[in-house]
C-alpha atoms as a PDB file:
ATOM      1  CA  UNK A   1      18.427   2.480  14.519  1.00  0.00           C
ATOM      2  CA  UNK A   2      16.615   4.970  12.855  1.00  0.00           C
ATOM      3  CA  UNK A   3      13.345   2.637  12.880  1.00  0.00           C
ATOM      4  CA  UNK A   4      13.559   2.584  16.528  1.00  0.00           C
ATOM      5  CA  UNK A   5      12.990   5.954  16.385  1.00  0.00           C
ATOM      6  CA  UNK A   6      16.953   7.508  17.526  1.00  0.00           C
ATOM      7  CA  UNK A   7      17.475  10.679  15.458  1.00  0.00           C
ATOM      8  CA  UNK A   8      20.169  11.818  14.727  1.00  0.00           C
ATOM      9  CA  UNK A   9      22.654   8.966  13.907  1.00  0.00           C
ATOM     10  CA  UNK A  10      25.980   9.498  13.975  1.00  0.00           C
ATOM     11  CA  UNK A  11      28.715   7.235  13.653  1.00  0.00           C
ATOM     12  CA  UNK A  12      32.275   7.378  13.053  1.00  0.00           C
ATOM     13  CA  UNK A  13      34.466   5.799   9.827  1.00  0.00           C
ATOM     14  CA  UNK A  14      36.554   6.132   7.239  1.00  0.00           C
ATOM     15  CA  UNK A  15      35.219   8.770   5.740  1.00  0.00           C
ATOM     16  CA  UNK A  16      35.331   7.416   1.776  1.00  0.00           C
ATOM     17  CA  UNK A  17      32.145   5.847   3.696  1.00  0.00           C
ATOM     18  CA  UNK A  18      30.151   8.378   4.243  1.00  0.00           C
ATOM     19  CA  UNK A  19      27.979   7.703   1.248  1.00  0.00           C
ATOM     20  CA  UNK A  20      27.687   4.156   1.660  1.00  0.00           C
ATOM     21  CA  UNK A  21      26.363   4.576   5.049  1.00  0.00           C
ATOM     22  CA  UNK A  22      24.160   7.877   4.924  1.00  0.00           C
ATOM     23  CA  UNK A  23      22.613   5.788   2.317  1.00  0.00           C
ATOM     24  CA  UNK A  24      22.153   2.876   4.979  1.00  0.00           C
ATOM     25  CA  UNK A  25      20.691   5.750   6.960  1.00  0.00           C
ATOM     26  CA  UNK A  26      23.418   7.098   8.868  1.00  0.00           C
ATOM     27  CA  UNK A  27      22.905  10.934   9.342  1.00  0.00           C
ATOM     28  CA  UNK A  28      26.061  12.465   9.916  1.00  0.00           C
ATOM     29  CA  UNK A  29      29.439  10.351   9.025  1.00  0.00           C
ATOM     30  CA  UNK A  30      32.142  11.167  11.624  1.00  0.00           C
ATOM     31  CA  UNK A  31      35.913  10.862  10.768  1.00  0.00           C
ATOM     32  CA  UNK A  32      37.408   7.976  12.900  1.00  0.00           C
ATOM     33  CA  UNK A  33      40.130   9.421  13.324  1.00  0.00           C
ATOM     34  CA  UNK A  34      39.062  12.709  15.029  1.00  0.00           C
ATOM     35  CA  UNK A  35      40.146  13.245  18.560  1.00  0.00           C
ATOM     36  CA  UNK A  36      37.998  12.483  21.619  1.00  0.00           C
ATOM     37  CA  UNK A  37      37.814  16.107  22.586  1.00  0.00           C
ATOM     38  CA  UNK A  38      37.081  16.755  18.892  1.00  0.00           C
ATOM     39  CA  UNK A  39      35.002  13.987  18.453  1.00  0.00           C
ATOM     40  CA  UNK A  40      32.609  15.330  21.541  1.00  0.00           C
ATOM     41  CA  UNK A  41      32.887  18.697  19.729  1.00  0.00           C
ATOM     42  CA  UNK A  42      31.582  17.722  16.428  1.00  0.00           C
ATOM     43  CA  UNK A  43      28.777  15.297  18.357  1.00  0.00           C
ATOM     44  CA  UNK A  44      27.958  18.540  20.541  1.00  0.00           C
ATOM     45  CA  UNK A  45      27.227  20.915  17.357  1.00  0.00           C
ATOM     46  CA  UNK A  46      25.135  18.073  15.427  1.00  0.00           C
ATOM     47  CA  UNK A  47      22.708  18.082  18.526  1.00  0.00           C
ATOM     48  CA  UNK A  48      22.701  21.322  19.898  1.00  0.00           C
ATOM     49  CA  UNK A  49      24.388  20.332  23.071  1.00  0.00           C
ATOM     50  CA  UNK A  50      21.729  18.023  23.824  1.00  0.00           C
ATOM     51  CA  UNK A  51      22.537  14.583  26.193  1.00  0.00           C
ATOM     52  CA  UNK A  52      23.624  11.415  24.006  1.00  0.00           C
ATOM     53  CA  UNK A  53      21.558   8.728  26.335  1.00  0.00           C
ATOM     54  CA  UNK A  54      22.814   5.542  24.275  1.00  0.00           C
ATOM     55  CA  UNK A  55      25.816   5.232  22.564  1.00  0.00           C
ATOM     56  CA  UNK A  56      26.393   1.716  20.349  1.00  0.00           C
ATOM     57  CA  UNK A  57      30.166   0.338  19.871  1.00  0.00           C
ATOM     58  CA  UNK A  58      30.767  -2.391  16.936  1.00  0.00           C
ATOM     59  CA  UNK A  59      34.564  -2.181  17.379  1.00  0.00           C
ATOM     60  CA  UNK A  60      34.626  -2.173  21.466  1.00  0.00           C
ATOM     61  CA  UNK A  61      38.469  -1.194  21.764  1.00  0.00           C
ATOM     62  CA  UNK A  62      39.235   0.429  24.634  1.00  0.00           C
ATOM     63  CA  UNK A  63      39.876   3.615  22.566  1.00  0.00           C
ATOM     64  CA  UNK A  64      36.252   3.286  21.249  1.00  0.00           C
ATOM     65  CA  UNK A  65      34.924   2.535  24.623  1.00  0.00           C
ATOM     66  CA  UNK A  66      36.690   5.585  26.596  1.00  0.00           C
ATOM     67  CA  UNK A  67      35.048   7.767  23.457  1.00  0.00           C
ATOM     68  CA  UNK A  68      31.879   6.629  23.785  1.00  0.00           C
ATOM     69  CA  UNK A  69      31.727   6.664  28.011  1.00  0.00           C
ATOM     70  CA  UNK A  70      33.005  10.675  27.349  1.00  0.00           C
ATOM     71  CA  UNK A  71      30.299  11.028  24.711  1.00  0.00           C
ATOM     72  CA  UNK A  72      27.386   9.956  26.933  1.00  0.00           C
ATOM     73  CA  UNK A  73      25.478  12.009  29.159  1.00  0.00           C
ATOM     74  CA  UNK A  74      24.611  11.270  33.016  1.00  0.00           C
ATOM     75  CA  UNK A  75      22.644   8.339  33.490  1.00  0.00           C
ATOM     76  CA  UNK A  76      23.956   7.217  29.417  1.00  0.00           C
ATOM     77  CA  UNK A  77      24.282   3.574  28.091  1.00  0.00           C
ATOM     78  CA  UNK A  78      26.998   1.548  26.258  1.00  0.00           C
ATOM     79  CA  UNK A  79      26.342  -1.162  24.081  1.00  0.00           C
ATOM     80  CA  UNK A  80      29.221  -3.096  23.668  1.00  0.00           C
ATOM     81  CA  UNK A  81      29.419  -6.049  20.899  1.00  0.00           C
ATOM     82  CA  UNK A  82      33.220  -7.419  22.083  1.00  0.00           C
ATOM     83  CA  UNK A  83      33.201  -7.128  25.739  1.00  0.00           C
ATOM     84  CA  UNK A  84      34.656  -4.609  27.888  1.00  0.00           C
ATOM     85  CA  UNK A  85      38.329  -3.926  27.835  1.00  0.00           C
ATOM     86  CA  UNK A  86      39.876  -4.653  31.353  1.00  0.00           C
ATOM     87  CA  UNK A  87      42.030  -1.403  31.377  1.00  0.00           C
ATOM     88  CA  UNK A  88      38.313   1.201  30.854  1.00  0.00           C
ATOM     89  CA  UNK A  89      36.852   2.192  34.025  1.00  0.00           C
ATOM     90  CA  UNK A  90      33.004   2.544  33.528  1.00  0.00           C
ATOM     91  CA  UNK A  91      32.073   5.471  35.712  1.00  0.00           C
ATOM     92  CA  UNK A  92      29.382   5.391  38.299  1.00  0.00           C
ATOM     93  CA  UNK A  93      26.968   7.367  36.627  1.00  0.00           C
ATOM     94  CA  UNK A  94      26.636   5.290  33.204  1.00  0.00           C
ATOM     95  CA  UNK A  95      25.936   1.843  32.341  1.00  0.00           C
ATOM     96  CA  UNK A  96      27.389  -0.771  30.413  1.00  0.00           C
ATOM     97  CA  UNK A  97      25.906  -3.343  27.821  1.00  0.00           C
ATOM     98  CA  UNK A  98      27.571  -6.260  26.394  1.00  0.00           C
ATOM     99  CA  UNK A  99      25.555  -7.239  23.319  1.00  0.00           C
ATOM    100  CA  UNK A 100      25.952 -10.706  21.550  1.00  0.00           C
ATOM    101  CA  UNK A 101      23.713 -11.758  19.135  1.00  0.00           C
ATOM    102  CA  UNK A 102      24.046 -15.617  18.999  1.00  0.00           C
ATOM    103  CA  UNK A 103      20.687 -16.810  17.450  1.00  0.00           C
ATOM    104  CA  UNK A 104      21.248 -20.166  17.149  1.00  0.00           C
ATOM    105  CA  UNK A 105      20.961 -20.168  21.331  1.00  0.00           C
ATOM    106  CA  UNK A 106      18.290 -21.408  22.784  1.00  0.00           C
ATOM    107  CA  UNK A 107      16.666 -18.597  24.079  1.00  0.00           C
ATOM    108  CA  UNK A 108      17.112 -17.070  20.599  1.00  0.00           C
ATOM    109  CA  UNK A 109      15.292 -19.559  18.199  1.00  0.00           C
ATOM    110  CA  UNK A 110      12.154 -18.635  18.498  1.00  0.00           C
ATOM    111  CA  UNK A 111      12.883 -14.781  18.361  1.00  0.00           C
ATOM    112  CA  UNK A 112      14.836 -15.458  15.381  1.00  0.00           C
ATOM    113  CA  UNK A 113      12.422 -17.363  13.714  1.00  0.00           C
ATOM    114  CA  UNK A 114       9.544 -15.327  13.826  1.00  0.00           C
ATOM    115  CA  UNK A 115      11.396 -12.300  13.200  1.00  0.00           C
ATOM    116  CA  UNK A 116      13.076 -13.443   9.882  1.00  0.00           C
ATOM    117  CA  UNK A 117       9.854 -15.201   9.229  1.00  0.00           C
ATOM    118  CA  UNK A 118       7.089 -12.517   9.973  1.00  0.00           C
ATOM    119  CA  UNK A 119       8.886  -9.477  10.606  1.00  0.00           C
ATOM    120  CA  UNK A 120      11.757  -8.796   8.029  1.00  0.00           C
ATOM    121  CA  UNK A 121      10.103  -9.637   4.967  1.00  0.00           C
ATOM    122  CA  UNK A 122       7.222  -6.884   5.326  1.00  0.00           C
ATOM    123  CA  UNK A 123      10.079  -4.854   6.562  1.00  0.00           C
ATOM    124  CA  UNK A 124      11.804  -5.163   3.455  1.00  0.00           C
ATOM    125  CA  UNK A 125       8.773  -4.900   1.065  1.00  0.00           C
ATOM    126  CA  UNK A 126       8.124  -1.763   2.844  1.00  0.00           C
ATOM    127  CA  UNK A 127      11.203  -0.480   2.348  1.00  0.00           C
ATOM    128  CA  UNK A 128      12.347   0.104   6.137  1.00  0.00           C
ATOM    129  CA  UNK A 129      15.194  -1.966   5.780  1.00  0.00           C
ATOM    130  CA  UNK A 130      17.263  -2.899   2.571  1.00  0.00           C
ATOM    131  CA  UNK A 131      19.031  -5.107   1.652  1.00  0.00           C
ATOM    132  CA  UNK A 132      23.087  -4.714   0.420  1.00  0.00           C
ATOM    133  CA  UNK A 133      23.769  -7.385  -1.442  1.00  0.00           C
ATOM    134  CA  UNK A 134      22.479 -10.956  -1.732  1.00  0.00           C
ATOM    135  CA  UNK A 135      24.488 -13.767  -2.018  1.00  0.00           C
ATOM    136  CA  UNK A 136      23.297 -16.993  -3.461  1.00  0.00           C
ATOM    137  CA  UNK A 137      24.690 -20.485  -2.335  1.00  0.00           C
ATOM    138  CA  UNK A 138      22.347 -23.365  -3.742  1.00  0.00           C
ATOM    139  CA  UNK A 139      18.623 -22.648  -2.971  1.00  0.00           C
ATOM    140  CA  UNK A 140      19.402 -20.600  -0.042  1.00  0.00           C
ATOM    141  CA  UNK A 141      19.668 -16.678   0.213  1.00  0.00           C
ATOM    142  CA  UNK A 142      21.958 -15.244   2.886  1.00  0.00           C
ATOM    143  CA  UNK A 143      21.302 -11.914   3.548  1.00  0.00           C
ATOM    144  CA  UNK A 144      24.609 -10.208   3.810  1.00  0.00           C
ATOM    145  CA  UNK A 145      24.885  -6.434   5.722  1.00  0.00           C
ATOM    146  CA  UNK A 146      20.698  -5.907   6.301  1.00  0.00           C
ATOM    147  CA  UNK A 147      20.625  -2.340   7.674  1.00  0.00           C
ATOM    148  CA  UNK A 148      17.887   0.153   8.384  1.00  0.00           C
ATOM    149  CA  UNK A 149      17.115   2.873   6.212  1.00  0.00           C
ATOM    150  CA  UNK A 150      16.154   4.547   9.758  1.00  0.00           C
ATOM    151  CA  UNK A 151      19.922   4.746  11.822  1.00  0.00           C
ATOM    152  CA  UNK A 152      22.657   7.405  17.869  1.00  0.00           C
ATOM    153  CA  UNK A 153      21.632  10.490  19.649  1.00  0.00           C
ATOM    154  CA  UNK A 154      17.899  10.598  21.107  1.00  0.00           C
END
């Protein structure tokens, strides 16, 4: 997220991952286990109180959801990769996402093509994005875990 430009990035995990991903360009590495009151806390002292406009959930529970609706400022938006659980109310005043990144749709080919194609590559060779681990199967390369050396808070 980083090479969009959001600075700081935070995110939550186990934190015997915190060097794993502030090396994948993560700036501060949240225990997942922390509160939402202390969770907002933490967030609140990493920016200096200022608004979180876009929060992104990979999980999507409806723990992680509630967390990140408290987290976000007036006016903030959710991205949500599993849906949105039935029993979260998504207050007036923010916005929900749900995110799915199917590229083999139809609507998806050709964005997927040319980015992989055109885009990633120089990406790469610049050294904007790295790569975990490859994995070879036969001739092909699968590119497992590509993540931004750039990483929520704007």
């Amino acid at each position: 997220m980083k090479i969009s430009g959001f600075s700081p990035v935070i995110t939550t995990a186990s934190t015997k991952h915190s060097e794993l991903l502030k090396s994948l360009g993560a700036t501060h590495v949240l225990d997942r286990k922390l509160s939402s009151v202390l969770l907002s806390e933490r967030i609140n002292e990493i920016t200096g109180g200022k608004p979180i406009a876009f929060v992104y959930d990979s999980i999507s529970s409806s723990e992680t959801v509630q967390a990140g609706l408290n987290i976000l400022s007036t006016g903030g938006q959710l991205a949500s990769v599993n849906g949105m659980p039935a029993e979260v109310e998504v207050p007036k005043d923010k916005v929900v996402h749900m995110v799915w990144a199917g590229p083999r749709m139809p609507q998806n080919e050709k964005l997927v093509s040319d980015l992989y194609h055109d885009v990633i590559s120089g990406l790469m060779e610049d050294g904007l994005i790295k790569v975990r681990y490859l994995m070879y199967f036969s001739s092909i390369i699968l590119l497992n875990m590509v993540t931004s050396k750039r990483l929520l808070a704007k």
